[in-house]
PDB file of N, CA and C in Angstrom:
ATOM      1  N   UNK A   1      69.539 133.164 163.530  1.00  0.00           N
ATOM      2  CA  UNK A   1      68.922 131.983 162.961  1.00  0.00           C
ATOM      3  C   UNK A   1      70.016 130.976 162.622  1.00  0.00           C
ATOM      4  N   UNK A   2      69.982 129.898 163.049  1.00  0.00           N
ATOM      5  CA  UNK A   2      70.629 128.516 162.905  1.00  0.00           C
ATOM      6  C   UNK A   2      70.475 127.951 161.893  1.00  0.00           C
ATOM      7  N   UNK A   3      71.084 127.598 160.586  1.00  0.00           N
ATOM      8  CA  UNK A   3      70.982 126.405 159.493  1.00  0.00           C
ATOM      9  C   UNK A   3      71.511 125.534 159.728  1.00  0.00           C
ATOM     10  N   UNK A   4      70.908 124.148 159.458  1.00  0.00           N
ATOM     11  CA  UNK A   4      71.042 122.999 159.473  1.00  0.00           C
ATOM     12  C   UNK A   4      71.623 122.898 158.399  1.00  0.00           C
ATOM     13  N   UNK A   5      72.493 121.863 158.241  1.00  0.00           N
ATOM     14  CA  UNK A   5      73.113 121.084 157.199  1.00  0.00           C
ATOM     15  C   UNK A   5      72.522 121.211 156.225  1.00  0.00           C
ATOM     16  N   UNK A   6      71.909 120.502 156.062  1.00  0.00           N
ATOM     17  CA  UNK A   6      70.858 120.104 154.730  1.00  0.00           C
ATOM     18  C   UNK A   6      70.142 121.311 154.082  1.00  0.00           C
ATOM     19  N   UNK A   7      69.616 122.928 154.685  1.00  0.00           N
ATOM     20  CA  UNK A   7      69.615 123.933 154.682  1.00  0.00           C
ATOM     21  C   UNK A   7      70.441 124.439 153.839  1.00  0.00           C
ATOM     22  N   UNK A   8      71.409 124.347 154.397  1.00  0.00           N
ATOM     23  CA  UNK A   8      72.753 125.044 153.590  1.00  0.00           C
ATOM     24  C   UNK A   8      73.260 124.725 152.326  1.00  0.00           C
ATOM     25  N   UNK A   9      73.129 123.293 152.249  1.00  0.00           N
ATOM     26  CA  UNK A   9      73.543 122.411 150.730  1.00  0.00           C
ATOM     27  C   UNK A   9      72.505 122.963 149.986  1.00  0.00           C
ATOM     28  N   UNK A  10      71.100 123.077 150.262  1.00  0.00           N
ATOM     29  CA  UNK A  10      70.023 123.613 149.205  1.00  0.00           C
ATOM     30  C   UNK A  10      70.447 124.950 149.014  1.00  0.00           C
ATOM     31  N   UNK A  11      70.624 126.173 149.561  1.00  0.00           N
ATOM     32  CA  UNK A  11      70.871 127.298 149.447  1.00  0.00           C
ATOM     33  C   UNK A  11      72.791 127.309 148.671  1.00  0.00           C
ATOM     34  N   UNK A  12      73.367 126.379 148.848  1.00  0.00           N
ATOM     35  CA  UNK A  12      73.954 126.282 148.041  1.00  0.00           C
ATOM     36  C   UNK A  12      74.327 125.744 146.662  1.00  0.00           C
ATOM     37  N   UNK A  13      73.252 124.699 146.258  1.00  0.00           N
ATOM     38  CA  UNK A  13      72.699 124.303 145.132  1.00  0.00           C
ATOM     39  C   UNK A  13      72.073 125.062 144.125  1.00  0.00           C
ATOM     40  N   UNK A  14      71.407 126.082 144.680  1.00  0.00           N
ATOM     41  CA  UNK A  14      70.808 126.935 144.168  1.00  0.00           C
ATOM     42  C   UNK A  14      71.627 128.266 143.721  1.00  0.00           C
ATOM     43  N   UNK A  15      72.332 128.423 144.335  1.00  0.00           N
ATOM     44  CA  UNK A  15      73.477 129.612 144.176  1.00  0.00           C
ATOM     45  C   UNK A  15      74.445 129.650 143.155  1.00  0.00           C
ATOM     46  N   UNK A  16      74.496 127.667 142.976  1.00  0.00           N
ATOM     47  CA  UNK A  16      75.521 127.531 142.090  1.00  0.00           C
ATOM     48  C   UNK A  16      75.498 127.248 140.602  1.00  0.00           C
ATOM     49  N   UNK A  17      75.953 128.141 139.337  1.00  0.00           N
ATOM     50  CA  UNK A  17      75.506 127.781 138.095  1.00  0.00           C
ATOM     51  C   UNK A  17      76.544 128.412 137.160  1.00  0.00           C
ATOM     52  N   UNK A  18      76.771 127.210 137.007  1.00  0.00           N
ATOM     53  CA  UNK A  18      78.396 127.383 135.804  1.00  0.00           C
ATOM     54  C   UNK A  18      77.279 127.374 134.635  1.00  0.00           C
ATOM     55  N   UNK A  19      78.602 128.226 133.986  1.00  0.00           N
ATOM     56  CA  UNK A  19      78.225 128.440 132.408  1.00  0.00           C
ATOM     57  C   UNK A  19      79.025 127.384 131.285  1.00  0.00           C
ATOM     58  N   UNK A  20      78.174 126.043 131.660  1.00  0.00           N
ATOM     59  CA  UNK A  20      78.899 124.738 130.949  1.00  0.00           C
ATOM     60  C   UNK A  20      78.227 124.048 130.595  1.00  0.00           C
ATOM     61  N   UNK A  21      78.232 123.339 129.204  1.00  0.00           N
ATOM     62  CA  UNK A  21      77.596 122.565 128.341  1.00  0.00           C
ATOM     63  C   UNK A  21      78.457 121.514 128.086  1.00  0.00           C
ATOM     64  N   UNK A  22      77.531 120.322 128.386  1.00  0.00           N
ATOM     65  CA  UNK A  22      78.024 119.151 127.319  1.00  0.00           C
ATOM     66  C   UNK A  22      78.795 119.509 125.797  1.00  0.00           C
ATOM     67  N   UNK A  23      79.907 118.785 125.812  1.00  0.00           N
ATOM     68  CA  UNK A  23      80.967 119.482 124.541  1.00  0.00           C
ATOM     69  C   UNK A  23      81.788 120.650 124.642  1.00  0.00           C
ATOM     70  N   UNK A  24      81.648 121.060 125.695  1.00  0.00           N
ATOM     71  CA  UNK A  24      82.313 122.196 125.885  1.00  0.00           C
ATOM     72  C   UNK A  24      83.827 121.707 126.710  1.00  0.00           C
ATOM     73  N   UNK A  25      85.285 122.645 126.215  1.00  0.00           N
ATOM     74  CA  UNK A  25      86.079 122.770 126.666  1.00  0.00           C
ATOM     75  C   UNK A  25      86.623 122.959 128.024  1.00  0.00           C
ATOM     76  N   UNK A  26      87.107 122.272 129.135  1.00  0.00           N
ATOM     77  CA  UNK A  26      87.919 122.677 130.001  1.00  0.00           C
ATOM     78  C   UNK A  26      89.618 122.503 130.368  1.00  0.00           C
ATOM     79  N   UNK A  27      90.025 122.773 131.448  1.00  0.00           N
ATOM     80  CA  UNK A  27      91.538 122.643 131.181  1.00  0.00           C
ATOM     81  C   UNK A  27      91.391 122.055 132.871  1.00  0.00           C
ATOM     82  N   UNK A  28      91.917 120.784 132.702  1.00  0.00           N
ATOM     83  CA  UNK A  28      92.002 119.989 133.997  1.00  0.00           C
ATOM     84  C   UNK A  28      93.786 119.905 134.651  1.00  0.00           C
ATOM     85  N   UNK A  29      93.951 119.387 135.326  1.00  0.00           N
ATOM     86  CA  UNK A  29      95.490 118.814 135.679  1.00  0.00           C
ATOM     87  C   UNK A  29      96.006 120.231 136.762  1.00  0.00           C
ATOM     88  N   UNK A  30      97.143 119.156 137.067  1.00  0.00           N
ATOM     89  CA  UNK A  30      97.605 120.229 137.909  1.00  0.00           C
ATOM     90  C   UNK A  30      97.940 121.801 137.710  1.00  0.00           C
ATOM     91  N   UNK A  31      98.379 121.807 136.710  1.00  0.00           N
ATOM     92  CA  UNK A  31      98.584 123.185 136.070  1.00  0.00           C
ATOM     93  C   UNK A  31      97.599 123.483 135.370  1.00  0.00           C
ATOM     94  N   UNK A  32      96.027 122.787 135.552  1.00  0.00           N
ATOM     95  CA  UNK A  32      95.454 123.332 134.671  1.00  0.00           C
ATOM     96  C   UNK A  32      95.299 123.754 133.001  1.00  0.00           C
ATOM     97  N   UNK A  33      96.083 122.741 132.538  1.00  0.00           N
ATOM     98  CA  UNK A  33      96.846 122.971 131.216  1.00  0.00           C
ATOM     99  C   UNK A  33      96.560 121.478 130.232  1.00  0.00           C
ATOM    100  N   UNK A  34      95.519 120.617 130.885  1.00  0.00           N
ATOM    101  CA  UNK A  34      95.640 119.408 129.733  1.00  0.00           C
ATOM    102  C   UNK A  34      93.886 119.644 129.680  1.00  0.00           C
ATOM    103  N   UNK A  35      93.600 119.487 128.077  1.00  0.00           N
ATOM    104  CA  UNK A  35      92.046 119.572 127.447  1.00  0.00           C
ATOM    105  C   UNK A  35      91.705 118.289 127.823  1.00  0.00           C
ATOM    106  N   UNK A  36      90.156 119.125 128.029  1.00  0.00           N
ATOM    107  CA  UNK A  36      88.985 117.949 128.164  1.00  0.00           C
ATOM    108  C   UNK A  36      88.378 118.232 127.691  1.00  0.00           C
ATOM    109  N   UNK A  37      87.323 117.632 126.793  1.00  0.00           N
ATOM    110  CA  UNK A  37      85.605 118.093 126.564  1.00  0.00           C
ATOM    111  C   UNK A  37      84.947 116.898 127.918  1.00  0.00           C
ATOM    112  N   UNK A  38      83.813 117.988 127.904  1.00  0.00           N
ATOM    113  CA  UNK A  38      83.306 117.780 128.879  1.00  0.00           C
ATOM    114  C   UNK A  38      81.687 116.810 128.666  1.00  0.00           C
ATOM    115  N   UNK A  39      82.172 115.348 129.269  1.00  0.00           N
ATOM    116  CA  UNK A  39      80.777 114.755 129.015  1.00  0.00           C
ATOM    117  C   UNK A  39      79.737 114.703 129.483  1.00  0.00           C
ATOM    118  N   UNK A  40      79.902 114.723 130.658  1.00  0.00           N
ATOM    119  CA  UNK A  40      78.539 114.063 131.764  1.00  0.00           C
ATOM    120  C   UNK A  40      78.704 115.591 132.791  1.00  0.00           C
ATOM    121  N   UNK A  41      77.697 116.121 133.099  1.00  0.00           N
ATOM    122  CA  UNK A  41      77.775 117.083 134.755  1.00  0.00           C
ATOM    123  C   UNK A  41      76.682 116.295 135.239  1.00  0.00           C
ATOM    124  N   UNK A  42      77.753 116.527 137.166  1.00  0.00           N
ATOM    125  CA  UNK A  42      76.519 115.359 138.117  1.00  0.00           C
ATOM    126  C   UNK A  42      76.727 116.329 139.401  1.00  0.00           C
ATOM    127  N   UNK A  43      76.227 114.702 140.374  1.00  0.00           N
ATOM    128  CA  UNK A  43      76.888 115.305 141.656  1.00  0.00           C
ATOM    129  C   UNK A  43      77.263 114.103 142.323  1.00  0.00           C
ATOM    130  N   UNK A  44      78.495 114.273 143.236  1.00  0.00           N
ATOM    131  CA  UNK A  44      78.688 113.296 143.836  1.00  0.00           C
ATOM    132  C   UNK A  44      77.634 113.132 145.059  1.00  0.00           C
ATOM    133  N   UNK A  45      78.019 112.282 146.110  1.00  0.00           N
ATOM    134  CA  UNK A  45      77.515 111.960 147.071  1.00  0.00           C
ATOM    135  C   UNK A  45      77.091 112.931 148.626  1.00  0.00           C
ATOM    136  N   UNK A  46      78.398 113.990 148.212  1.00  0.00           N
ATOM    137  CA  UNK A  46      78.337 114.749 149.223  1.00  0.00           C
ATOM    138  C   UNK A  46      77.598 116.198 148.371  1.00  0.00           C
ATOM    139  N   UNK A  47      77.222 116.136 147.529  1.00  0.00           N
ATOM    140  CA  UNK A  47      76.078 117.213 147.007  1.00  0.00           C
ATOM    141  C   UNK A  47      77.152 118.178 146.073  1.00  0.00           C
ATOM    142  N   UNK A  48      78.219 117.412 145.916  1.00  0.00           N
ATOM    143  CA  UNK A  48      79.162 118.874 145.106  1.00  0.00           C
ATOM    144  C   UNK A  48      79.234 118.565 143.572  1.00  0.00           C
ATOM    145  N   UNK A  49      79.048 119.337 142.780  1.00  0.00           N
ATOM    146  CA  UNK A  49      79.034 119.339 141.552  1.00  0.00           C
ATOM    147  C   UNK A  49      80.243 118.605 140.821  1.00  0.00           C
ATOM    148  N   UNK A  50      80.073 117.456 139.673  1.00  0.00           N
ATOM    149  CA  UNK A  50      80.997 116.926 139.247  1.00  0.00           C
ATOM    150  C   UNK A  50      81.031 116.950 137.734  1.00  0.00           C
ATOM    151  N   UNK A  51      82.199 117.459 136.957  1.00  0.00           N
ATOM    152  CA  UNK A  51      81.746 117.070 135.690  1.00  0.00           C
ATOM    153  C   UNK A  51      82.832 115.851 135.002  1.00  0.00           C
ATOM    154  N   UNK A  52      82.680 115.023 134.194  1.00  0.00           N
ATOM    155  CA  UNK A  52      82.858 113.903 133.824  1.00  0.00           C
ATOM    156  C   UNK A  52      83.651 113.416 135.087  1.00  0.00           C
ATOM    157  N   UNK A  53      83.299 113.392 136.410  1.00  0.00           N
ATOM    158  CA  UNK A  53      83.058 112.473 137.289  1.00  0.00           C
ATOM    159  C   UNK A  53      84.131 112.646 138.555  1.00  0.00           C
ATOM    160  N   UNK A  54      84.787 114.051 138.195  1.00  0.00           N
ATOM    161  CA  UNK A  54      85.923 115.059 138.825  1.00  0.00           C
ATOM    162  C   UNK A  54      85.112 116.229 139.646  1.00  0.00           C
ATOM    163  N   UNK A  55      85.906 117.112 140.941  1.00  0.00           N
ATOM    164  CA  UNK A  55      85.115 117.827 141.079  1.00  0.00           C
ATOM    165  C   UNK A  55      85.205 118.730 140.552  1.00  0.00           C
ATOM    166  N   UNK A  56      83.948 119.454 140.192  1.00  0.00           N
ATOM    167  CA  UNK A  56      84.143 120.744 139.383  1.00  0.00           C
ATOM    168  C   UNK A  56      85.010 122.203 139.842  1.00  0.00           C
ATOM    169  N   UNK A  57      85.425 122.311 141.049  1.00  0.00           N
ATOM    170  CA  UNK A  57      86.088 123.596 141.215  1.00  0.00           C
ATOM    171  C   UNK A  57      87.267 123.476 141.228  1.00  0.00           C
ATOM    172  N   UNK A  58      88.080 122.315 140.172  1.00  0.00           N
ATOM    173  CA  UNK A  58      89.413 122.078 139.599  1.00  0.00           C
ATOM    174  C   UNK A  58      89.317 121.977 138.476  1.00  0.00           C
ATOM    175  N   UNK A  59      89.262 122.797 137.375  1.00  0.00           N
ATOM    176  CA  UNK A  59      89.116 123.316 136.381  1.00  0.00           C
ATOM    177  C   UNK A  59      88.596 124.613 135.622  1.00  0.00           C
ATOM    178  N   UNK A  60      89.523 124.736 134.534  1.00  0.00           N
ATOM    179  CA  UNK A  60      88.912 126.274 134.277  1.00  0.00           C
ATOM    180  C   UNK A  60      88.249 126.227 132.708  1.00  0.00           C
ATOM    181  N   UNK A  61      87.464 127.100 132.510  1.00  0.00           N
ATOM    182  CA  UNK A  61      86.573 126.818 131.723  1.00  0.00           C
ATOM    183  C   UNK A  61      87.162 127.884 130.109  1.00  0.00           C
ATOM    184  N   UNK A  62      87.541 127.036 129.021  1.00  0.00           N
ATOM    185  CA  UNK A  62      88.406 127.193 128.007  1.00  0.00           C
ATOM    186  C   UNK A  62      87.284 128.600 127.640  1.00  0.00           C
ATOM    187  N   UNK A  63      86.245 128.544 126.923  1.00  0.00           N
ATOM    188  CA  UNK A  63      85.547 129.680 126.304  1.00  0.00           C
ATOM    189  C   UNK A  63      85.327 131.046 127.447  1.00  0.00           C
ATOM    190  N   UNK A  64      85.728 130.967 128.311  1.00  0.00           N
ATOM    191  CA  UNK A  64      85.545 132.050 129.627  1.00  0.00           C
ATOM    192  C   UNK A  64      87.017 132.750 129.312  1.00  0.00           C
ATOM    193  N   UNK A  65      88.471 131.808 129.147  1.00  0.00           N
ATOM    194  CA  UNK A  65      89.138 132.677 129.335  1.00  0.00           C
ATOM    195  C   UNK A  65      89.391 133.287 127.859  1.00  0.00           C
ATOM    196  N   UNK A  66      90.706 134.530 128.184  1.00  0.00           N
ATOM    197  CA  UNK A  66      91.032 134.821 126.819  1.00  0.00           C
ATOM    198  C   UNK A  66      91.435 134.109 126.000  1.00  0.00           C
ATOM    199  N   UNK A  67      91.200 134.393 124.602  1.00  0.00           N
ATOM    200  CA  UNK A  67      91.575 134.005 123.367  1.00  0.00           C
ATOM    201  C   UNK A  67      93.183 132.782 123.158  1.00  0.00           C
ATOM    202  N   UNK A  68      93.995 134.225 124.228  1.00  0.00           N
ATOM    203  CA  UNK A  68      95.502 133.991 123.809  1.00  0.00           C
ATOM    204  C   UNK A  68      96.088 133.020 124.823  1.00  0.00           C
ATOM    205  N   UNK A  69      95.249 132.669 126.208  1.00  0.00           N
ATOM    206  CA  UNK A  69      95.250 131.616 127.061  1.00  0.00           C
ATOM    207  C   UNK A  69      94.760 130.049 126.641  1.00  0.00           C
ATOM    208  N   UNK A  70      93.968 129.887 125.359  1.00  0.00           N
ATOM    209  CA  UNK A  70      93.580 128.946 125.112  1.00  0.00           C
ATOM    210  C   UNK A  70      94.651 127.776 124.261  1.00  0.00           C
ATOM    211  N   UNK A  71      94.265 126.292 124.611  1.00  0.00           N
ATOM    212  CA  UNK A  71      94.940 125.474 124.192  1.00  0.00           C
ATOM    213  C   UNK A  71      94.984 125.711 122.757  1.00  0.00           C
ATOM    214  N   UNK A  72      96.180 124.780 122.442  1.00  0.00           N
ATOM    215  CA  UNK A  72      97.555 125.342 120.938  1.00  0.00           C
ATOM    216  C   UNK A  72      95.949 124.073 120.227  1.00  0.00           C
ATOM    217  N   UNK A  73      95.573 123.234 120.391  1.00  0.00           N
ATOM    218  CA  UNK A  73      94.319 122.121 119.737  1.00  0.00           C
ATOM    219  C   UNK A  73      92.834 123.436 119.132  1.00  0.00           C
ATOM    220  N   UNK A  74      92.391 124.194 120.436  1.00  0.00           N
ATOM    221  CA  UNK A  74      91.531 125.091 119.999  1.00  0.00           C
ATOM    222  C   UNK A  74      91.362 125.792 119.164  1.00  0.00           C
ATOM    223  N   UNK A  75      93.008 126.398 119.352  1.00  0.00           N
ATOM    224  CA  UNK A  75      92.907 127.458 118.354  1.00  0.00           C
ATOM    225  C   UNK A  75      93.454 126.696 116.656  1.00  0.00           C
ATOM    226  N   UNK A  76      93.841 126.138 116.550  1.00  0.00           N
ATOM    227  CA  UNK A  76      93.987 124.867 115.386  1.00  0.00           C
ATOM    228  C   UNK A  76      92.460 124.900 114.377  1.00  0.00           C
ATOM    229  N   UNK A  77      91.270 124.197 115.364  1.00  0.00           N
ATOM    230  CA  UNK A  77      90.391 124.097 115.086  1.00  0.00           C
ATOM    231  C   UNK A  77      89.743 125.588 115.022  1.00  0.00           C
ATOM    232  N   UNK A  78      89.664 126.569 115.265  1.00  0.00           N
ATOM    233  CA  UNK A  78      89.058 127.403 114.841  1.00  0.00           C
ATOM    234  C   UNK A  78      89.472 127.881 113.554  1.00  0.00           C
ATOM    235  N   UNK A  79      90.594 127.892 113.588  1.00  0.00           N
ATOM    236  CA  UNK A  79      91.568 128.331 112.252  1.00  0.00           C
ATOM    237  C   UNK A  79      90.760 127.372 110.909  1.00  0.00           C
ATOM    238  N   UNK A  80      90.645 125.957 111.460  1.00  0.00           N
ATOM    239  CA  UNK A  80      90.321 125.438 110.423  1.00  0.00           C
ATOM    240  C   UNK A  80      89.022 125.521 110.268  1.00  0.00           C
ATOM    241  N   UNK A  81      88.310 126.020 111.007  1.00  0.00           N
ATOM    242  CA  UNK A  81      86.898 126.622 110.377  1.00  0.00           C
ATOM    243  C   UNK A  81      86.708 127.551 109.637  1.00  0.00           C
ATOM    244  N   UNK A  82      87.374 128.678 110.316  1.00  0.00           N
ATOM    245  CA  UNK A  82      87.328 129.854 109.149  1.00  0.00           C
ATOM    246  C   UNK A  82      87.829 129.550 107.751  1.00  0.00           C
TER     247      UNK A  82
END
C-alpha cells in the first residue's frame, strides 16, 4: 500500500504528543543550555510542530529531565518556594 503525502502528515500528527504546557520550561540554543518558558505551541506551514515559533525537535524539555540537569534559575525558584 502506497501513502500519499498528505496521508502521512495526518498519521503523523496524530502520533505526535509532547508532554508540554503553556509556562512550562525548555532549554533551547545550541547546547541546549539557555531557558525559555514556553508561550504559544503551533504549527508551521509545512505541518511541523512549533513552540513559541521555533521548531519543536530543538529543545529539551526542563521537567522531563533530571533534577541535577536543570537550569542554576529553576532550581533557585524551587528553593524559594519551599
Amino acid at each position: 500500500m502506497k501513502l500519499t503525502e498528505k496521508q502521512l502528515r495526518k498519521i503523523i500528527a496524530e502520533a505526535l504528543d509532547l508532554d508540554l504546557e503553556k509556562g512550562d520550561v525548555i532549554l533551547t540554543g545550541r547546547f541546549k543550555n539557555k531557558r525559555t518558558v514556553v508561550k504559544d505551541i503551533g504549527v508551521d506551514d509545512l505541518g511541523q510542530p512549533t513552540v513559541n515559533g521555533m521548531k519543536a525537535l530543538s529543545f529539551r524539555i526542563e521537567k522531563l529531565m533530571p533534577k541535577d540537569k536543570w537550569s542554576k534559575k529553576t532550581k533557585e525558584e524551587l528553593e524559594e518556594e519551599k
